[in-house]
Protein backbone atom coordinates (compact mmCIF):
# COMPACT_ATOMS: atom_id res chain seq x y z
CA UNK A 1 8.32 -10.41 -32.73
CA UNK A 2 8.49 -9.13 -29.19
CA UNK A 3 8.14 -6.01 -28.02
CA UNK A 4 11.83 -3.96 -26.56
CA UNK A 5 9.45 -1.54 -24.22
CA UNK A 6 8.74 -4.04 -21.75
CA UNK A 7 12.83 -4.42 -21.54
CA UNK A 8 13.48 -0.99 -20.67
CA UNK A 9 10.21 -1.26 -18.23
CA UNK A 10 12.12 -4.21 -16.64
CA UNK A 11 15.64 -2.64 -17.23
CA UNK A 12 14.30 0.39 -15.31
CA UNK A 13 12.39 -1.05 -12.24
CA UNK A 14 15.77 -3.68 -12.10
CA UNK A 15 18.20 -0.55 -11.66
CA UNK A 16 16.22 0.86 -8.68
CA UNK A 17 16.80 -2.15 -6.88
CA UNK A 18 20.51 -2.35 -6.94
CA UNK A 19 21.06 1.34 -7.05
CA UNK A 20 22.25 0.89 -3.11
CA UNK A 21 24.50 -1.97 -3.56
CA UNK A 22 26.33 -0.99 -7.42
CA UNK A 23 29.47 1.24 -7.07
CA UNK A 24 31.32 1.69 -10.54
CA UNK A 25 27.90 1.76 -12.58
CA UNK A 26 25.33 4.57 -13.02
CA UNK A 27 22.31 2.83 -12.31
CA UNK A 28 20.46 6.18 -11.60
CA UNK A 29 21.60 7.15 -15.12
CA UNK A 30 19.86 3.95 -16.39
CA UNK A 31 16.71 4.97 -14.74
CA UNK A 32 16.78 8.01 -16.57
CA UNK A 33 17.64 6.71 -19.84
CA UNK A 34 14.54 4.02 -19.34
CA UNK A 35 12.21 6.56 -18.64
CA UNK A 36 13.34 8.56 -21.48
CA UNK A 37 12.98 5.39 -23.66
CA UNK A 38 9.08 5.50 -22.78
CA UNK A 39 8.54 9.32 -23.40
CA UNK A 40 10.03 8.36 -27.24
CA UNK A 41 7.74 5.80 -27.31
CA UNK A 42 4.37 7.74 -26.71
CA UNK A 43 1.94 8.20 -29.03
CA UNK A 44 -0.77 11.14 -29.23
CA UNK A 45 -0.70 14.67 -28.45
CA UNK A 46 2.56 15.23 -26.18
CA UNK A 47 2.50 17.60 -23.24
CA UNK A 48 4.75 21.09 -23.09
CA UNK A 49 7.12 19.07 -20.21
CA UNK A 50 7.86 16.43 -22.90
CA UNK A 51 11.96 15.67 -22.76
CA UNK A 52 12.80 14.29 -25.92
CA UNK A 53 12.45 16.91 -28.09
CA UNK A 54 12.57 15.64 -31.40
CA UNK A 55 9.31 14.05 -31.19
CA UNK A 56 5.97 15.49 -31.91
CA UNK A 57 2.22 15.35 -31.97
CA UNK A 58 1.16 11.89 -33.73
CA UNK A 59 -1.72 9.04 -33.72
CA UNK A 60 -3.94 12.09 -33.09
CA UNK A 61 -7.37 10.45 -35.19
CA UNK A 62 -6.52 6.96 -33.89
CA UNK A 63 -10.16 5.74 -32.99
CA UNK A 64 -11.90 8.40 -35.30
CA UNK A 65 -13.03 5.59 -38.07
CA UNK A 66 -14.29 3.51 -34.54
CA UNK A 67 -15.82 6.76 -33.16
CA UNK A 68 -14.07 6.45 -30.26
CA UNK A 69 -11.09 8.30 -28.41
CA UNK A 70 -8.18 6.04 -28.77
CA UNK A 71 -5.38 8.44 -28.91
CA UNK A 72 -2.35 8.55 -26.82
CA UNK A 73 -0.68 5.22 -25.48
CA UNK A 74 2.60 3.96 -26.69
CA UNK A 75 3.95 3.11 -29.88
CA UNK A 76 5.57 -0.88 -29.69
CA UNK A 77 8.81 -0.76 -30.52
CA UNK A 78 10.12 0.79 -33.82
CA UNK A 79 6.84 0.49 -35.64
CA UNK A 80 3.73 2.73 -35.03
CA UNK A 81 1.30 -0.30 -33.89
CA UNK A 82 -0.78 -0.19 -30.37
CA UNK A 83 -0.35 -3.31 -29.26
CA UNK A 84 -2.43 -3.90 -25.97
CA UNK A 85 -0.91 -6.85 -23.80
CA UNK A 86 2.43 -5.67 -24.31
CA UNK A 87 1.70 -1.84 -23.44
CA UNK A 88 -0.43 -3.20 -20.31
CA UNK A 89 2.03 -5.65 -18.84
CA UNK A 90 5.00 -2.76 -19.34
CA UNK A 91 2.47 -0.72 -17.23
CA UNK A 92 2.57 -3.55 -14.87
CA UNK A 93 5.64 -3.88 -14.28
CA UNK A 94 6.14 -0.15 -14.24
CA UNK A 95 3.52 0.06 -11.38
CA UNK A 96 5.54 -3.05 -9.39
CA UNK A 97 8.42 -0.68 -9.70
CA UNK A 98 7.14 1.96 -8.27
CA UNK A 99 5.37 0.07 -5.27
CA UNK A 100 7.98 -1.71 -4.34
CA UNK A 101 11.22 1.00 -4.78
CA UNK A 102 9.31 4.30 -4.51
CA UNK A 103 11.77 5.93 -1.90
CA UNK A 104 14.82 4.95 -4.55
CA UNK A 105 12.87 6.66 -6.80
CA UNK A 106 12.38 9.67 -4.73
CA UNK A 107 15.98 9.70 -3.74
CA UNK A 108 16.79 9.84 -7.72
CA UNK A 109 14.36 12.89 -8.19
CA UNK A 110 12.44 10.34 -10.52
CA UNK A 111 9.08 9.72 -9.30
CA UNK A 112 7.58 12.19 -11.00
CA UNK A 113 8.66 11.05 -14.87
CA UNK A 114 7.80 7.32 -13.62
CA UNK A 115 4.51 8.48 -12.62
CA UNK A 116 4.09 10.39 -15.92
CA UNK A 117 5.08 7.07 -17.66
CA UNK A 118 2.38 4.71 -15.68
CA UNK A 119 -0.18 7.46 -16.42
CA UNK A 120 0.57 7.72 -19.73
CA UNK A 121 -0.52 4.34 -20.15
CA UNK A 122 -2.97 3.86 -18.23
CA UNK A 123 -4.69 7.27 -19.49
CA UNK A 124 -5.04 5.68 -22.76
CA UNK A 125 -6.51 2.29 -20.80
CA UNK A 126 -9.18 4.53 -19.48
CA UNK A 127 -10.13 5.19 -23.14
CA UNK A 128 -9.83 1.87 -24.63
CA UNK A 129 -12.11 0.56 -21.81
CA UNK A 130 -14.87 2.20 -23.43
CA UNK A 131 -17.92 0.22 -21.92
CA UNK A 132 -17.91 -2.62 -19.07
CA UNK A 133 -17.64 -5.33 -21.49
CA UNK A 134 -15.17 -3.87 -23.95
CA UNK A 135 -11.73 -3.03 -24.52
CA UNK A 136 -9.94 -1.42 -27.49
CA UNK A 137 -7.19 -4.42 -28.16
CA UNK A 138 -4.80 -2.65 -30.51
CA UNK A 139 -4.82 0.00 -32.83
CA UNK A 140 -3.19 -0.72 -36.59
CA UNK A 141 -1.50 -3.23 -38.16
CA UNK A 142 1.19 -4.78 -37.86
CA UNK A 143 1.64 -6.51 -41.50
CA UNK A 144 1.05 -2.96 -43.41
CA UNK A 145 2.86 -0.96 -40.74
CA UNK A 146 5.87 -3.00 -41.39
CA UNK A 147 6.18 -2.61 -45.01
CA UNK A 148 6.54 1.56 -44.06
CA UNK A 149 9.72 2.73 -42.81
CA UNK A 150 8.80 6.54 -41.24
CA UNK A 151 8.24 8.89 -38.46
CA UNK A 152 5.39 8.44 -36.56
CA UNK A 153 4.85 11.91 -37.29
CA UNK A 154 4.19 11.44 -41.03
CA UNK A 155 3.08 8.37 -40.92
CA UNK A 156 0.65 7.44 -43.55
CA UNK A 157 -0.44 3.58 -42.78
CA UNK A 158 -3.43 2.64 -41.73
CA UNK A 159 -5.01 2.93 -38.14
CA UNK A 160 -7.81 0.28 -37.83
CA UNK A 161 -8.78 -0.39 -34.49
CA UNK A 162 -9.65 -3.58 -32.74
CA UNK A 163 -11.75 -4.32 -30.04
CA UNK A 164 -12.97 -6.99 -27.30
CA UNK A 165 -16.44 -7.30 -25.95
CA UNK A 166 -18.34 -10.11 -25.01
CA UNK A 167 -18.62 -12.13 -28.39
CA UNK A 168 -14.97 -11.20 -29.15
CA UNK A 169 -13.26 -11.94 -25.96
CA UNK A 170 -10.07 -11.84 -25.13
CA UNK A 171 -9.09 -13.10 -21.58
CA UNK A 172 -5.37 -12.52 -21.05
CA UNK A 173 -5.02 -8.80 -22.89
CA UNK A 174 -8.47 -7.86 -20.99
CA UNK A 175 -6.68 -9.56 -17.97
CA UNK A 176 -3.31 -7.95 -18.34
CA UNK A 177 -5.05 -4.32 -18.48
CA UNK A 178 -6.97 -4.91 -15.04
CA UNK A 179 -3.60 -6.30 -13.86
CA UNK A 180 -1.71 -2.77 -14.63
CA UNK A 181 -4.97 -0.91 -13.72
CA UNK A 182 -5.01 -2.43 -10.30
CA UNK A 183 -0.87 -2.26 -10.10
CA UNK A 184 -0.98 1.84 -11.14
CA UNK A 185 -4.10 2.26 -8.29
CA UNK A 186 -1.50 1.09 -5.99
CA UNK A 187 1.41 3.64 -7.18
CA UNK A 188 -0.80 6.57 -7.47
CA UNK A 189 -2.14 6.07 -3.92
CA UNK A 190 -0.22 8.21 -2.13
CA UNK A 191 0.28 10.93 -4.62
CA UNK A 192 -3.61 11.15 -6.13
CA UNK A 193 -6.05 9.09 -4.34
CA UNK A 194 -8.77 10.49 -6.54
CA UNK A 195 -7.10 8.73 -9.43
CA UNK A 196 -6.38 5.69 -7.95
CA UNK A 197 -9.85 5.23 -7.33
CA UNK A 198 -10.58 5.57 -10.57
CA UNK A 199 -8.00 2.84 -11.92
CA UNK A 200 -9.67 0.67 -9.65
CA UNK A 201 -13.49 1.12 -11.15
CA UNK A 202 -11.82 -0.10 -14.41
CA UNK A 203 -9.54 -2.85 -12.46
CA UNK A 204 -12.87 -4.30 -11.16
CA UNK A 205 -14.84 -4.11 -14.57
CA UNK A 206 -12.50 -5.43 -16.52
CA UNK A 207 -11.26 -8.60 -14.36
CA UNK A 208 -14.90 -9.42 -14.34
CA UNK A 209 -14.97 -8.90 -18.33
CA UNK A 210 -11.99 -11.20 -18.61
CA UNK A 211 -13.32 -13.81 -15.97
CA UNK A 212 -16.73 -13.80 -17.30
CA UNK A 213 -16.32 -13.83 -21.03
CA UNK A 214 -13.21 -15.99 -21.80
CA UNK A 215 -10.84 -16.55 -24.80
CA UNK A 216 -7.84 -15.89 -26.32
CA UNK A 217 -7.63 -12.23 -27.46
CA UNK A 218 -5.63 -13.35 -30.37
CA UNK A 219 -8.71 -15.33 -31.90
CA UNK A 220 -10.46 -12.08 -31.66
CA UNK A 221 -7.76 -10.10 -32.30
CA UNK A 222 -6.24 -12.30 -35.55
CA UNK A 223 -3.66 -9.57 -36.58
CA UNK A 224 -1.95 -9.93 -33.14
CA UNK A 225 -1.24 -13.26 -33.41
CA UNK A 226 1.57 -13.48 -35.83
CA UNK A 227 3.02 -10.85 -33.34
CA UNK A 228 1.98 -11.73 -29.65
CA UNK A 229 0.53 -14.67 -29.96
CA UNK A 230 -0.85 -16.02 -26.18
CA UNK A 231 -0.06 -19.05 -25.05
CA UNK A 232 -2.59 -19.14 -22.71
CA UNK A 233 -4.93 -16.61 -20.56
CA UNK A 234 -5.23 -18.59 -17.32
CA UNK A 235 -1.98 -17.05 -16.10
CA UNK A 236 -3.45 -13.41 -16.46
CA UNK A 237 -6.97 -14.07 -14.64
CA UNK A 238 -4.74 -15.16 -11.82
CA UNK A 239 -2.14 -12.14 -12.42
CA UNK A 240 -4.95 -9.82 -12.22
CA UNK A 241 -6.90 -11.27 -9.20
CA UNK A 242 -3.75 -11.24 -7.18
CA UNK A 243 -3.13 -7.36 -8.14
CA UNK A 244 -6.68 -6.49 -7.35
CA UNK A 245 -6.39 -8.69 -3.83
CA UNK A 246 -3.22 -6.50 -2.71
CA UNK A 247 -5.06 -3.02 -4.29
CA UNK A 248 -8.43 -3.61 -2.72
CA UNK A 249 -7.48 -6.05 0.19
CA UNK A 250 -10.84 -7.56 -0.65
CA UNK A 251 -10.84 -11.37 -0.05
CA UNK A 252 -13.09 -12.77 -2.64
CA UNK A 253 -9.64 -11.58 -4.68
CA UNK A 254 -7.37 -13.91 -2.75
CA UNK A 255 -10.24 -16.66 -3.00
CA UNK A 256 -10.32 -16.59 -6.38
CA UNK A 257 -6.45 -17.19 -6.59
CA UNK A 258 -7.14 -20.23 -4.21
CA UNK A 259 -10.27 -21.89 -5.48
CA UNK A 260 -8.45 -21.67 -9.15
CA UNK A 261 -5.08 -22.72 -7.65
CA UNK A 262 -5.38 -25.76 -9.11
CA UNK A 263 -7.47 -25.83 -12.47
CA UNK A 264 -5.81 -22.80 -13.67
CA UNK A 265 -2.22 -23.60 -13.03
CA UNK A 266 -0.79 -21.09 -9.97
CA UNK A 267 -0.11 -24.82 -8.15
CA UNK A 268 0.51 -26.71 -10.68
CA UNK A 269 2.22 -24.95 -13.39
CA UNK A 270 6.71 -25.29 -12.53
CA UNK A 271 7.99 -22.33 -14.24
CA UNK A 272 11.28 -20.73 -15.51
CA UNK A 273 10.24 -17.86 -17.39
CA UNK A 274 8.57 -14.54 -16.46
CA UNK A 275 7.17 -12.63 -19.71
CA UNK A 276 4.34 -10.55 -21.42
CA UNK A 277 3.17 -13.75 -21.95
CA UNK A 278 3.88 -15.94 -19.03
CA UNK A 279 2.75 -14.42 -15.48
CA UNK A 280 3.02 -17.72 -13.46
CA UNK A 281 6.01 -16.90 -11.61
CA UNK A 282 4.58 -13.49 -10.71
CA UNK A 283 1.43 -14.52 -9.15
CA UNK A 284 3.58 -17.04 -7.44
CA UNK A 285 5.71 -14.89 -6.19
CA UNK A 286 3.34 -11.88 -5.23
CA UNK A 287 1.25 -14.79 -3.02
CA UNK A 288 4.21 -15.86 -1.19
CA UNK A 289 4.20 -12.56 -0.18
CA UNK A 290 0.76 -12.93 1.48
CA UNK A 291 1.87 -15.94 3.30
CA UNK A 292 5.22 -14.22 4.43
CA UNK A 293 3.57 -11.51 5.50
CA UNK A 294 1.30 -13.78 7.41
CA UNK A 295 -1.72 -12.82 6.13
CA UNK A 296 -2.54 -16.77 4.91
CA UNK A 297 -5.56 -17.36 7.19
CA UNK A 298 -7.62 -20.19 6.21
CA UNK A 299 -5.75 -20.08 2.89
CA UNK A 300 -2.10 -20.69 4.28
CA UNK A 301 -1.99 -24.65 2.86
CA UNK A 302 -2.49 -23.45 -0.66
CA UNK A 303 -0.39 -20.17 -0.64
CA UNK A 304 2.04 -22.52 0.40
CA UNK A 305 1.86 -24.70 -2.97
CA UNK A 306 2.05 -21.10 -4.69
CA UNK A 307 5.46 -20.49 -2.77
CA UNK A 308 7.01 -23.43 -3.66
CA UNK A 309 6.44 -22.49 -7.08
CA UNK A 310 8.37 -19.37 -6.63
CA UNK A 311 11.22 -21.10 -4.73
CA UNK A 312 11.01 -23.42 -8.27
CA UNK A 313 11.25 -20.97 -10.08
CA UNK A 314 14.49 -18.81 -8.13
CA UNK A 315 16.27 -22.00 -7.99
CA UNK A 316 15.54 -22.61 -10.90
CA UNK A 317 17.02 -19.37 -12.62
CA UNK A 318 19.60 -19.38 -9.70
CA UNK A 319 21.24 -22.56 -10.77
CA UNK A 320 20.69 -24.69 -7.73
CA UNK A 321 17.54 -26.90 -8.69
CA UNK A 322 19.25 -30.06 -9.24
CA UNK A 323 19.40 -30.25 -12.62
CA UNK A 324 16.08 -28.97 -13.25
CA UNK A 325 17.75 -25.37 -14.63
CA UNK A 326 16.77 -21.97 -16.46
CA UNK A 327 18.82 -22.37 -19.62
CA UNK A 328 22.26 -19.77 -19.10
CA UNK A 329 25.46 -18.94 -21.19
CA UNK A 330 28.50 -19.93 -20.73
CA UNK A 331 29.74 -16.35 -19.35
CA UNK A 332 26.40 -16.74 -16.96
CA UNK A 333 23.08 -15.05 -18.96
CA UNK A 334 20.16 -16.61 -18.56
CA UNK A 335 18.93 -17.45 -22.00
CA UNK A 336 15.55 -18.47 -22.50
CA UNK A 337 14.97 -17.51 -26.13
CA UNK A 338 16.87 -16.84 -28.85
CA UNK A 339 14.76 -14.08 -30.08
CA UNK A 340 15.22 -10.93 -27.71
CA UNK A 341 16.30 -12.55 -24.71
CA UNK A 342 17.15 -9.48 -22.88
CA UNK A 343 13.68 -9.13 -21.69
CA UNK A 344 13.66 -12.93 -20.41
CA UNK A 345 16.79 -12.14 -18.30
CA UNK A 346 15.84 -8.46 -17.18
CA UNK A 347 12.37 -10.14 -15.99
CA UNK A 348 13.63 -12.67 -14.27
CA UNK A 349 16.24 -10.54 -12.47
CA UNK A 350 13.51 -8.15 -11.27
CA UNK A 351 11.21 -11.26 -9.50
CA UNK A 352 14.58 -12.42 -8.42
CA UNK A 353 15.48 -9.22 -6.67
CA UNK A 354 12.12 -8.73 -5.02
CA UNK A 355 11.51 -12.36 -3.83
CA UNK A 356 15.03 -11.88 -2.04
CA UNK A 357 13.67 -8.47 -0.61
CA UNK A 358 10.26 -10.24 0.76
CA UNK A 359 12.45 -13.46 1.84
CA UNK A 360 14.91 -10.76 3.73
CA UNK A 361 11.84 -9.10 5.20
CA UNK A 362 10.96 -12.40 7.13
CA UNK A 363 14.41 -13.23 7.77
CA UNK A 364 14.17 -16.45 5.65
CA UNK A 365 15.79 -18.17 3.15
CA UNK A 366 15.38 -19.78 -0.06
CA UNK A 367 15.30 -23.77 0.01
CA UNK A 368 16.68 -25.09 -2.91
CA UNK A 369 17.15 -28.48 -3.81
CA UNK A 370 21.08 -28.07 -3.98
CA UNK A 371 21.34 -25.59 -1.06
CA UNK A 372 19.65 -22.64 0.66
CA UNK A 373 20.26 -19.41 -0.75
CA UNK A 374 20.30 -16.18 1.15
CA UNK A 375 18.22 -13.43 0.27
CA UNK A 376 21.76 -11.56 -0.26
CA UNK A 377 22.78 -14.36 -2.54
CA UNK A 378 19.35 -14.11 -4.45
CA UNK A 379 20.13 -10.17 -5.02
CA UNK A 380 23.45 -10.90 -6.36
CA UNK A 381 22.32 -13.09 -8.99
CA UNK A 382 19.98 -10.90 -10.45
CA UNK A 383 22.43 -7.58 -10.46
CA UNK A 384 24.60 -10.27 -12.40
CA UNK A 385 21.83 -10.31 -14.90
CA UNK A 386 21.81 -6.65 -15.41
């Protein structure tokens, strides 16, 4: 099973950045219609400037059994399970959105409901993050959830709550969440400092959680894994190093990401998928952006093995990586998996469409095997995956 929020995170955050170039296609509408998609989604006690209507108040003892406050957050997809890594990497990507096509968002009169969606999120991350060294993982089951078809409203299922600490560790979910805590500090800078500082605290903590105490959160976690089951957590400990190096601009951050260049993958691992589950060709492509933006220092040799990771991976889904090419339909969709591919090809789009933006920055191009690409050319590609 995979989760559909993270596709209308990535559907969402891929509109804003072809609102300027679309013309027969509401991409503001789609925007909208995203954003609505997450306030359907939440779980808890909903506020009076809720938009869809016909949902109420639910999830409002989740955590009581645990004696802790675990209400609010957001319901998967059409069941009424909390699943942690997807809920934190749709806050991600959320957070990238907003960073990186704020004034879009402005110009749409949608900054505030984005905002309200991060928040939402991470709100209920500053609750699960009970102490240092733990993290509420999820909250229900999936197996007995499924087996009850109702509102979240009524539901009657049971709402067992899991957690992390440091004999239960879990790596990439505790990863993830100091990924989309450092991402939001970043978003809510200029609008609430106060809170952004706050996101940070439990950024920090929680990187050092998942660096210090590491495993799989699915062995700790067991009911996850017939749902999100990890393939890995060396991806997110990078993922969430490089999001606290570009919140925090503290170095030990981007040293890190170097010194583990190598034994954890971010050099070595080719990629041509971008996922819940696979962050590779994010942290590759959020370094290169430290080396465009010249900012490499004494670490410019191996930021450069990170950026030719990202070029892999653009040629890769761009069809010019001799031979070496993300799988694609015959009518031109990328398809990675059969199960839910959507999210595979909205992902992808999205890196797509910012690498070209931080390639067009620096008035450079994209090598690829078969040709150089143009930023431009990069941009079309991924509105063709929209």
């Amino acid at each position: 099973m995979s989760s559909r929020r993270p596709v209308f995170a990535i559907i969402f955050i891929l509109a804003l950045t072809i609102i300027d170039a679309s013309l027969g296609f509401d991409y503001g509408e789609a925007v909208d219609k995203s954003l609505l998609f997450f306030e359907a989604q939440r779980s808890g006690k909903l506020p009076g400037t809720q938009r869809v209507k016909w949902r109420g108040d639910s999830g409002l003892y989740d955590g009581y059994q645990q004696k802790v406050n675990l209400v609010g957050g957001y319901y998967d997809a059409g069941d009424h399970v909390k699943f942690g890594l997807p809920m934190a990497y749709s806050v991600t990507m959320l957070s990238w959105g907003a960073i990186e096509y704020g004034r879009s968002m402005m110009d749409l009169n949608q900054m505030g409901h984005v905002l309200n969606a991060i928040k939402w999120g991470t709100d209920y991350f500053i609750k699960a993050h009970s102490q240092p060294n733990v993290l509420w993982g999820q909250v229900a089951d999936g197996d007995s959830d499924h087996y009850c078809w109702e509102r979240p409203e009524d539901m009657t299922t049971p709402r067992t709550a899991y957690k992390l600490d440091i004999e239960h560790p879990g790596s990439d979910l505790a990863g993830e969440t100091a990924a989309a805590m450092a991402a939001a500090a970043i978003a809510f800078r200029p609008y609430n400092s106060s809170y952004s500082d706050l996101l940070l605290v439990h950024a920090k903590q929680l990187f050092w959680f998942a660096d210090r105490f590491r495993g799989l959160f699915t062995d700790s976690i067991p009911s996850a894994k017939e749902f999100y089951t990890s393939s890995g957590y060396s991806d997110e400990l990078l993922w969430a190093a490089a999001w606290l190096y570009r919140a925090t601009k503290d170095g030990s951050y981007l040293k890190y990401v170097v010194d583990n260049a190598a034994s954890m993958g971010g050099t070595g691992w080719a990629v041509k998928e971008f996922s819940w589950d696979n962050k590779y060709a994010g942290v590759q492509i959020l370094l290169s952006k430290v080396l465009i933006d010249g900012d490499g220092g004494a670490y410019t040799a191996t930021l450069k093995q990170y950026q030719a990771k990202a070029d892999y991976f653009a040629c890769a889904c761009h069809q010019k990586n001799a031979g070496y090419n993300a799988p694609m339909t015959p009518a031109g969709l990328l398809y990675l998996h059969e199960w839910n591919n959507m999210q595979y090809a909205a992902s992808a789009a999205f890196l797509l469409a910012v690498y070209s933006d931080y390639l067009s920055a620096a008035k450079s191009v994209l090598k690829c095997p078969d040709a150089n690409v143009q930023p431009q050319e990069l941009l079309v590609f991924a509105k063709s995956q929209a």
